[in-house]
PDB file of N, CA and C in Angstrom:
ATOM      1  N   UNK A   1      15.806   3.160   1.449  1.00  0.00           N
ATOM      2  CA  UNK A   1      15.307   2.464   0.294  1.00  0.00           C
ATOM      3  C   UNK A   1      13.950   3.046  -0.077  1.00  0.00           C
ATOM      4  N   UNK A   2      14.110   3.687  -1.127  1.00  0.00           N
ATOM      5  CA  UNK A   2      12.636   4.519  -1.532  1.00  0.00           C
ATOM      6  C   UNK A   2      11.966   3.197  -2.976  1.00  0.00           C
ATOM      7  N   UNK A   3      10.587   3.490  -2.967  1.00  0.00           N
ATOM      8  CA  UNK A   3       9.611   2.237  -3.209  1.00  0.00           C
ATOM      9  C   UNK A   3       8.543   3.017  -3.744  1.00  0.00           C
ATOM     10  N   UNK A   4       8.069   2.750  -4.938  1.00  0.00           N
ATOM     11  CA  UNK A   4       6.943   3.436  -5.631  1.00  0.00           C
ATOM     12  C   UNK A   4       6.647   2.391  -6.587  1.00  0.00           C
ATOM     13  N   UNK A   5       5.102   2.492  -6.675  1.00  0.00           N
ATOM     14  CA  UNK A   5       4.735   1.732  -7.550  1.00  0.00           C
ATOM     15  C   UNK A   5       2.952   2.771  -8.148  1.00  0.00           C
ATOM     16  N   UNK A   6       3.383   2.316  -9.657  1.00  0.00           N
ATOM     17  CA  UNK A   6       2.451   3.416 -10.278  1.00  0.00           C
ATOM     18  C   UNK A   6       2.028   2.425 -11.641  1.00  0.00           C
ATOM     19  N   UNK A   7       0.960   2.771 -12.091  1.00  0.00           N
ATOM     20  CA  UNK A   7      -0.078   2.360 -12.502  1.00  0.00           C
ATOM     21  C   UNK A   7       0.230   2.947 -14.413  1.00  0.00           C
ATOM     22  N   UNK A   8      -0.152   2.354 -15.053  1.00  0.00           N
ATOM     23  CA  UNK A   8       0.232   2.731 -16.542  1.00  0.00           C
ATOM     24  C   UNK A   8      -0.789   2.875 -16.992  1.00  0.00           C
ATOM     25  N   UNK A   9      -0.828   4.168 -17.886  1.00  0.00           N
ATOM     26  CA  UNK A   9      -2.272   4.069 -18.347  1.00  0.00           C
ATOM     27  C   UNK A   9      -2.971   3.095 -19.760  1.00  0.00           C
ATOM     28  N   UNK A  10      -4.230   2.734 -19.590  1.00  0.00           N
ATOM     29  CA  UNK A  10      -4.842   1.578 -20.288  1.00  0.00           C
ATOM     30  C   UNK A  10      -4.160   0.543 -20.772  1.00  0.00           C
ATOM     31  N   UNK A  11      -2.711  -0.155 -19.369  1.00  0.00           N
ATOM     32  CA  UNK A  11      -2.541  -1.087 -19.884  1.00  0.00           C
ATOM     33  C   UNK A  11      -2.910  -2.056 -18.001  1.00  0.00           C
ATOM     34  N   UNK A  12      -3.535  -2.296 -17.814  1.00  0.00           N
ATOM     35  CA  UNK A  12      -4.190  -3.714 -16.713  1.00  0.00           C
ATOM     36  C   UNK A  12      -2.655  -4.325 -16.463  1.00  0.00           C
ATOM     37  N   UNK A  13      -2.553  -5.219 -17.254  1.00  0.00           N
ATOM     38  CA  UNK A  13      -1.237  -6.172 -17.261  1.00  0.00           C
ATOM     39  C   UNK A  13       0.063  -6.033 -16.520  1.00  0.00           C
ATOM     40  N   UNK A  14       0.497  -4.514 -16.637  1.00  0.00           N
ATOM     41  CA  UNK A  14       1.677  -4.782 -16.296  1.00  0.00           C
ATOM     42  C   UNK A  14       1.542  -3.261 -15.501  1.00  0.00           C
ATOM     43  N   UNK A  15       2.576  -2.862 -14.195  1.00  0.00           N
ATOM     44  CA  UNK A  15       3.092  -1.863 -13.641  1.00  0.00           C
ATOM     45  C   UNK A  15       4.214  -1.670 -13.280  1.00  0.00           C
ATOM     46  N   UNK A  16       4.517  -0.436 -12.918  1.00  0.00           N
ATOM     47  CA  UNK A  16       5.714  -0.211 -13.075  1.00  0.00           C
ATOM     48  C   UNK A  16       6.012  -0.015 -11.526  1.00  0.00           C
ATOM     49  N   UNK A  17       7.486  -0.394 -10.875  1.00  0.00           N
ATOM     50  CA  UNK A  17       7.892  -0.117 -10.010  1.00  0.00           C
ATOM     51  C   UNK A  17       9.290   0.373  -9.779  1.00  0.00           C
ATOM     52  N   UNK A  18       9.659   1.136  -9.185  1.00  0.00           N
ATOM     53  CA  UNK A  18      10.543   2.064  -8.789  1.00  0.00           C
ATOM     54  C   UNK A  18      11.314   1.783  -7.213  1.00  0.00           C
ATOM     55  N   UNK A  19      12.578   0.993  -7.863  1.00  0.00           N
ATOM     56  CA  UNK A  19      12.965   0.507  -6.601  1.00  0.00           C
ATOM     57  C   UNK A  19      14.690   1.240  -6.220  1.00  0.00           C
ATOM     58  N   UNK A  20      14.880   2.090  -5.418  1.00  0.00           N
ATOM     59  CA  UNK A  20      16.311   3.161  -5.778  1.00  0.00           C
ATOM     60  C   UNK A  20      16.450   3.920  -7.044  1.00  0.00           C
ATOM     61  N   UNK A  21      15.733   4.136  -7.753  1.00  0.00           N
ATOM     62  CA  UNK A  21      16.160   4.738  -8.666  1.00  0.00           C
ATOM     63  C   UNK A  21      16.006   3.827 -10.153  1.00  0.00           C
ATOM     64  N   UNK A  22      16.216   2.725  -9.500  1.00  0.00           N
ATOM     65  CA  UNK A  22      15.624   1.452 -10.666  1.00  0.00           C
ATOM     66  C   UNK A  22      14.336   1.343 -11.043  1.00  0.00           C
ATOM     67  N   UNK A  23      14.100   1.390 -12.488  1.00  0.00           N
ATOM     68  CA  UNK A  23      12.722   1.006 -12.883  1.00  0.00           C
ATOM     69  C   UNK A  23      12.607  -0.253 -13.396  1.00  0.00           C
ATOM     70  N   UNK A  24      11.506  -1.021 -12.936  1.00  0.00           N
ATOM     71  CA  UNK A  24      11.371  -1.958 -13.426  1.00  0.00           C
ATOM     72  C   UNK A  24       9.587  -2.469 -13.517  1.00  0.00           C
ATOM     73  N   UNK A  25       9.394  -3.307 -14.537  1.00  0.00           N
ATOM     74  CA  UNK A  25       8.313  -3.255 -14.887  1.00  0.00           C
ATOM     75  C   UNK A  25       7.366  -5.214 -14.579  1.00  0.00           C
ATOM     76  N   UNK A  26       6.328  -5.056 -13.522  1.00  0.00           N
ATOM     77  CA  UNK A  26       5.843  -5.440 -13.392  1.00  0.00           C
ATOM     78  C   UNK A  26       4.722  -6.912 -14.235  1.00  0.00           C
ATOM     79  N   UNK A  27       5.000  -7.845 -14.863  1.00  0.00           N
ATOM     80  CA  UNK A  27       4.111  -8.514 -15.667  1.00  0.00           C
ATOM     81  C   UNK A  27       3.025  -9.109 -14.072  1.00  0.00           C
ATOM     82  N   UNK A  28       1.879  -8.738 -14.050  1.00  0.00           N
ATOM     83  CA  UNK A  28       1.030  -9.402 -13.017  1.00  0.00           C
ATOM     84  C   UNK A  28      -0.445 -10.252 -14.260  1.00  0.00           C
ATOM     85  N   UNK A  29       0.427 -10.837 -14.829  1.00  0.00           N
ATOM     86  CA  UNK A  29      -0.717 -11.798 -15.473  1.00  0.00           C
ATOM     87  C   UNK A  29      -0.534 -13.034 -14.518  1.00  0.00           C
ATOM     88  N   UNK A  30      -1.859 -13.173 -14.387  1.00  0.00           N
ATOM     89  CA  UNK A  30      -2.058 -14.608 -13.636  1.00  0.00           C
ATOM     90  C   UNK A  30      -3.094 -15.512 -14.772  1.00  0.00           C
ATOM     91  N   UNK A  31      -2.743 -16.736 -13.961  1.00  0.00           N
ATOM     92  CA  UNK A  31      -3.657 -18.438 -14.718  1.00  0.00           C
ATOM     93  C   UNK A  31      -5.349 -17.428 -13.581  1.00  0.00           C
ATOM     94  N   UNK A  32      -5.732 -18.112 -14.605  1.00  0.00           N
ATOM     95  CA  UNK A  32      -7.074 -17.558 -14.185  1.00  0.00           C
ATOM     96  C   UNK A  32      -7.607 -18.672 -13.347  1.00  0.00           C
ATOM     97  N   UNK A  33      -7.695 -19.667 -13.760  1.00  0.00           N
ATOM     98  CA  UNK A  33      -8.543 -20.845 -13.156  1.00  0.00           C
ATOM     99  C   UNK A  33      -7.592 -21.209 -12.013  1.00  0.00           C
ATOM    100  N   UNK A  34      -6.575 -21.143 -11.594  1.00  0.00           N
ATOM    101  CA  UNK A  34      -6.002 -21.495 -10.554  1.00  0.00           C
ATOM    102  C   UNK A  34      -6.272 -20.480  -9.462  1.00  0.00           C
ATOM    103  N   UNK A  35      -6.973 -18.647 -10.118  1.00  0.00           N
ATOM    104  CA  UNK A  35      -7.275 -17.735  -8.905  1.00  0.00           C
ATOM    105  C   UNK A  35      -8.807 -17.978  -8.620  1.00  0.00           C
ATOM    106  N   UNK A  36      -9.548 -18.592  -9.462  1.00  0.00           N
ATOM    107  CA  UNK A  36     -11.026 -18.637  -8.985  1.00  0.00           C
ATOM    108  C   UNK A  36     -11.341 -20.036  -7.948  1.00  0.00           C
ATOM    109  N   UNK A  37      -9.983 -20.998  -8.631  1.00  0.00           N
ATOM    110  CA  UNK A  37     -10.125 -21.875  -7.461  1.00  0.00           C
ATOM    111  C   UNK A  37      -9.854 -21.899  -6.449  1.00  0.00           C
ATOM    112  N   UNK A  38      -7.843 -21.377  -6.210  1.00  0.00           N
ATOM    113  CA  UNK A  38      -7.317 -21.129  -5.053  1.00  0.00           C
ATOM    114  C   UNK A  38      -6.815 -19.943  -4.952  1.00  0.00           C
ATOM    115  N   UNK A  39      -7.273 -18.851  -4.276  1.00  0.00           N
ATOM    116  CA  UNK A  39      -6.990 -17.419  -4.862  1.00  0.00           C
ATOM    117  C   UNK A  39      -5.671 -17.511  -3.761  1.00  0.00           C
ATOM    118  N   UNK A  40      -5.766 -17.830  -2.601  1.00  0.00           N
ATOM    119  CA  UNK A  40      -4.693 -17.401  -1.905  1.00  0.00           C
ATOM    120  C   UNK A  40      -3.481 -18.200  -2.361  1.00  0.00           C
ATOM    121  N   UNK A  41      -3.152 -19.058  -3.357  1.00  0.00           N
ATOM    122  CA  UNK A  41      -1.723 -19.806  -3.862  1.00  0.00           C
ATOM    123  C   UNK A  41      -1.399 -18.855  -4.962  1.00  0.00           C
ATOM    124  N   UNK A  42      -2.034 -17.768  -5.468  1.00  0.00           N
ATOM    125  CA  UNK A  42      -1.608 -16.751  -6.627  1.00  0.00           C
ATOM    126  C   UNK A  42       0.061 -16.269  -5.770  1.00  0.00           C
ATOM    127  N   UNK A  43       0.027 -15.582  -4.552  1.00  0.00           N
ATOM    128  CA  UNK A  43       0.716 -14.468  -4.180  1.00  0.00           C
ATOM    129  C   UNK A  43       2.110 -15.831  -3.811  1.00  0.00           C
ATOM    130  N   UNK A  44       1.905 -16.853  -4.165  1.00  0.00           N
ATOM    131  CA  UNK A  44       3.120 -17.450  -3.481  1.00  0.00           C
ATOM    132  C   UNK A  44       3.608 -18.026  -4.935  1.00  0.00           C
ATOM    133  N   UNK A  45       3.106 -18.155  -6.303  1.00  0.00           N
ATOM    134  CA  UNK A  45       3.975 -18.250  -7.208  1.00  0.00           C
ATOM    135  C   UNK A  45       4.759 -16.723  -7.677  1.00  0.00           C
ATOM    136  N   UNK A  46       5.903 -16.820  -8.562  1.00  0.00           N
ATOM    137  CA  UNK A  46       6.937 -15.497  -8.696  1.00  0.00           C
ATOM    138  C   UNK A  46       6.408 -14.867  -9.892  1.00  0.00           C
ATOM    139  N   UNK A  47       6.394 -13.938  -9.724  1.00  0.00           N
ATOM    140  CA  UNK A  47       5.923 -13.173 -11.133  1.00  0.00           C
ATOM    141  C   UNK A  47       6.918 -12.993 -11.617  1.00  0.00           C
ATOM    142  N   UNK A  48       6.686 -12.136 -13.174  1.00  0.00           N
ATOM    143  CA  UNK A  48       7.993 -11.598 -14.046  1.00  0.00           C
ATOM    144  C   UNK A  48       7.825 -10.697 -13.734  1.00  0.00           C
ATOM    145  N   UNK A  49       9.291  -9.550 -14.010  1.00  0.00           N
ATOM    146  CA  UNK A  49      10.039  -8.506 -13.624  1.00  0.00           C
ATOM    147  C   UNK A  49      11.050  -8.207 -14.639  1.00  0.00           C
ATOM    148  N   UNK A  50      11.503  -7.325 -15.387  1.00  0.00           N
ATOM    149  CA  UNK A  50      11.922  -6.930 -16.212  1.00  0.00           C
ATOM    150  C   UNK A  50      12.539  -5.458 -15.957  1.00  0.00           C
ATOM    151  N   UNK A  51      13.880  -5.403 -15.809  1.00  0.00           N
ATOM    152  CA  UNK A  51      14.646  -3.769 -15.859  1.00  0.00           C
ATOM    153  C   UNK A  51      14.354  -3.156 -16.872  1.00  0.00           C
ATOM    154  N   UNK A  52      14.235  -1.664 -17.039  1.00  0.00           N
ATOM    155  CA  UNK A  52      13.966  -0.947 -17.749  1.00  0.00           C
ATOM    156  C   UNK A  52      14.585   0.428 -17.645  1.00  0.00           C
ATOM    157  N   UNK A  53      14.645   0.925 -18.671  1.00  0.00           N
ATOM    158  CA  UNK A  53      15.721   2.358 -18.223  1.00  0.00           C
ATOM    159  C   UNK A  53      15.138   3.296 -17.974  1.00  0.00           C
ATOM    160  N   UNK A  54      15.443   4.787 -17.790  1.00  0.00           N
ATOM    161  CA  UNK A  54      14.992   5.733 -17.149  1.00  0.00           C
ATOM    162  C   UNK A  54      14.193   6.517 -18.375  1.00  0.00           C
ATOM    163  N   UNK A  55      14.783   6.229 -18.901  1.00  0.00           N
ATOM    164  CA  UNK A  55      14.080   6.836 -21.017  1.00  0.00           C
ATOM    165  C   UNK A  55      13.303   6.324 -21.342  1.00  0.00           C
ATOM    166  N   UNK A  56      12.857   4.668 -21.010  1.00  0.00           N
ATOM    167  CA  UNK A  56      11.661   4.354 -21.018  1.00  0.00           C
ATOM    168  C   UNK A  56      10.858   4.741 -20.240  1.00  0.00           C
ATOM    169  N   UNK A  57      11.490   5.084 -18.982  1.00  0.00           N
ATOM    170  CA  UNK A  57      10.239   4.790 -18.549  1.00  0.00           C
ATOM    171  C   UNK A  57       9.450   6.453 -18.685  1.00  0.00           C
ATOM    172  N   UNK A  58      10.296   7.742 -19.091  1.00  0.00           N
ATOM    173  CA  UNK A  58       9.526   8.864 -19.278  1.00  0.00           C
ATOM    174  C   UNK A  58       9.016   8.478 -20.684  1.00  0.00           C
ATOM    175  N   UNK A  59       8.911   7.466 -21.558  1.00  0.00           N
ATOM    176  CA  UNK A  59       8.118   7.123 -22.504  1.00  0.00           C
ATOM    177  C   UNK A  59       6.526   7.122 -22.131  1.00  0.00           C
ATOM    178  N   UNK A  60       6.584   5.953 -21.228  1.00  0.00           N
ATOM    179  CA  UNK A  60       5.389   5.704 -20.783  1.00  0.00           C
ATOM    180  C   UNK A  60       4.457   6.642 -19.963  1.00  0.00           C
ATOM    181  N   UNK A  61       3.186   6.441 -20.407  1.00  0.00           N
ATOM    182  CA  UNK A  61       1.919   7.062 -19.663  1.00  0.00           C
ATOM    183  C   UNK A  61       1.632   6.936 -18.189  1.00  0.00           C
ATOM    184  N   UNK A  62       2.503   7.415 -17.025  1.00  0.00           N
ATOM    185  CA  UNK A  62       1.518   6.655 -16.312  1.00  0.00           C
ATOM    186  C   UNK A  62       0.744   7.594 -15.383  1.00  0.00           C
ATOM    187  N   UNK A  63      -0.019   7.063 -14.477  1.00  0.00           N
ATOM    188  CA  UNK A  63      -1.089   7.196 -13.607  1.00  0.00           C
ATOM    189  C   UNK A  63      -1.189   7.471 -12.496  1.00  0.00           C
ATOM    190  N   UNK A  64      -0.929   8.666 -11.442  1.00  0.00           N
ATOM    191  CA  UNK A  64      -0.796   8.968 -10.386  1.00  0.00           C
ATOM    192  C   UNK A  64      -1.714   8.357  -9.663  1.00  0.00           C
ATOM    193  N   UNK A  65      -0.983   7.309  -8.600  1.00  0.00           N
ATOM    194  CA  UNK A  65      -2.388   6.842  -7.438  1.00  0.00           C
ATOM    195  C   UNK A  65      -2.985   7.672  -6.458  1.00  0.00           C
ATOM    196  N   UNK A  66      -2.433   8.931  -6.299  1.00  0.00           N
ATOM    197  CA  UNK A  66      -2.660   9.346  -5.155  1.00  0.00           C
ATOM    198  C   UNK A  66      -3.972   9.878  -5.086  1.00  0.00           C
ATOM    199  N   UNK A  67      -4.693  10.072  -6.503  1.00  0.00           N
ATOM    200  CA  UNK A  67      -6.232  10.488  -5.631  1.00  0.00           C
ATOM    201  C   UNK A  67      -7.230  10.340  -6.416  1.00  0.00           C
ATOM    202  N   UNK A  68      -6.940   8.834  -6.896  1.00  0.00           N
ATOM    203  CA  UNK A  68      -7.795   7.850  -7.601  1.00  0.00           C
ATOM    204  C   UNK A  68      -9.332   7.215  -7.105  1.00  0.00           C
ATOM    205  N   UNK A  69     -10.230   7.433  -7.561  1.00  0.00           N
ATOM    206  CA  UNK A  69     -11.469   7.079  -6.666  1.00  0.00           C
ATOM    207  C   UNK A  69     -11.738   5.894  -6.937  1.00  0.00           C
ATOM    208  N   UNK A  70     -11.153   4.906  -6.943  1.00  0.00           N
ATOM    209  CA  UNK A  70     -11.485   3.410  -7.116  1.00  0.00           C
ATOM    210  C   UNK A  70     -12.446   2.563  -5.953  1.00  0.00           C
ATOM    211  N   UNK A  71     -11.889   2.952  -5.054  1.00  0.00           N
ATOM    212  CA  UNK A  71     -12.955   2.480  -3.884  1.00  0.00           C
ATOM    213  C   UNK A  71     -14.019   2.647  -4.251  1.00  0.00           C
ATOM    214  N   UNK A  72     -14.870   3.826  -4.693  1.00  0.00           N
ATOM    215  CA  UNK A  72     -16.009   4.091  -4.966  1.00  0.00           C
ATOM    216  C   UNK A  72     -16.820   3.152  -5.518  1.00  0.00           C
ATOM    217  N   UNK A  73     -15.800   3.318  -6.971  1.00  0.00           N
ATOM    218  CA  UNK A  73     -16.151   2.600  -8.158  1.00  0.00           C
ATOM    219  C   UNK A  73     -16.227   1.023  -7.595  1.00  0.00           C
ATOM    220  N   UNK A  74     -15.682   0.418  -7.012  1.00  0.00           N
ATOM    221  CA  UNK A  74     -15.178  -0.819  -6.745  1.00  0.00           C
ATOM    222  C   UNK A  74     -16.687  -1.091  -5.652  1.00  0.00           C
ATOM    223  N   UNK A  75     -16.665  -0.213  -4.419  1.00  0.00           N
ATOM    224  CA  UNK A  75     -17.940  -0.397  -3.758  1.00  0.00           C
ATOM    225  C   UNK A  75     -19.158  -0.680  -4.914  1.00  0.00           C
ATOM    226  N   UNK A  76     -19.385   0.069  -5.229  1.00  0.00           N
ATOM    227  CA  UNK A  76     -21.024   0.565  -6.357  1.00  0.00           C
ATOM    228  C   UNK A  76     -21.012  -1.225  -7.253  1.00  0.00           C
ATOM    229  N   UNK A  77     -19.538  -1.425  -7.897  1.00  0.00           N
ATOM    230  CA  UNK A  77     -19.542  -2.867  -8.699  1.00  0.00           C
ATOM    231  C   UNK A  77     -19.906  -4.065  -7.340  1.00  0.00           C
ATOM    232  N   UNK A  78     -19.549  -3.868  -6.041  1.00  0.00           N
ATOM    233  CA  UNK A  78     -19.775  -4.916  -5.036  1.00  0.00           C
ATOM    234  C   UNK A  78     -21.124  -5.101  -5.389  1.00  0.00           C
ATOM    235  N   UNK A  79     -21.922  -3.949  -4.811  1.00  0.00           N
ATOM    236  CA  UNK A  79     -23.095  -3.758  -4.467  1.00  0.00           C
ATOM    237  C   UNK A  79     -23.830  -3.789  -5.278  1.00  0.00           C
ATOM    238  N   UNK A  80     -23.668  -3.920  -6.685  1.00  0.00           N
ATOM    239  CA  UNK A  80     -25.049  -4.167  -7.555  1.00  0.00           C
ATOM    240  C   UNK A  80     -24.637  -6.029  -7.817  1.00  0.00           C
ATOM    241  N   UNK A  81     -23.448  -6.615  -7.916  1.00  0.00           N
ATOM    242  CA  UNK A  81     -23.130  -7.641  -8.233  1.00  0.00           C
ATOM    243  C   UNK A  81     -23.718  -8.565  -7.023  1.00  0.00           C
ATOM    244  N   UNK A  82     -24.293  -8.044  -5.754  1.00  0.00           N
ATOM    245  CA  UNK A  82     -24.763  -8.849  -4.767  1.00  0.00           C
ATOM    246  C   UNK A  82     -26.385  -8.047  -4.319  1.00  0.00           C
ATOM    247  N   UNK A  83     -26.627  -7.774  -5.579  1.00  0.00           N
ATOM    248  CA  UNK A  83     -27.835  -7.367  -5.349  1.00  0.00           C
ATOM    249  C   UNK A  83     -28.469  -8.064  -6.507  1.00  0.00           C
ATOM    250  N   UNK A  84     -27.531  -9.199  -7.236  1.00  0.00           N
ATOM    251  CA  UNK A  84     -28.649 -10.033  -8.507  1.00  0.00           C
ATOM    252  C   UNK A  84     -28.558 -11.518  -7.853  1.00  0.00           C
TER     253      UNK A  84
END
C-alpha cells in the first residue's frame, strides 16, 4: 500500500493524497474556536475527502515536500512570537 501526501500550491485548505493509485483530495478546514480551546478534540472529528481523477490531479500545482525549509521558517515565527 503506497501513501503520499503533497501539498498544493497557494492553496492552505486543502491537500492532496495519493492512496494506490487513488487521488483524493483533502478539505482540512477546521472550526477555529473549538482548536484554540480544545486543540487535541480537532484530530478525532472526520474530515472531508473527495475522489478525484488522475487528469485532475496533473491539473493541479503541487508542491514537493521533500526539501521544504519550513522548520526554519516555523522556528524564527516561534522565537520572535515569545520574545513579545
Amino acid at each position: 500500500m503506497k501513501q503520499e501526501v503533497t501539498f498544493i500550491s497557494r492553496n492552505v485548505r486543502y491537500v492532496l493524497v495519493e492512496i494506490d493509485k487513488q487521488y483524493y483530495l483533502l478539505d482540512k478546514d477546521k472550526p477555529y474556536l473549538l482548536v484554540l480551546l480544545f486543540p487535541f478534540l480537532y484530530w478525532i472529528f472526520p474530515k472531508k475527502v473527495r475522489q478525484i481523477s488522475a487528469d485532475s490531479v496533473a491539473l493541479l500545482k503541487t508542491v514537493d515536500n521533500h526539501n521544504t525549509k519550513n522548520g526554519t521558517v516555523s522556528l524564527i515565527g516561534i522565537g520572535i512570537s515569545l520574545s513579545r
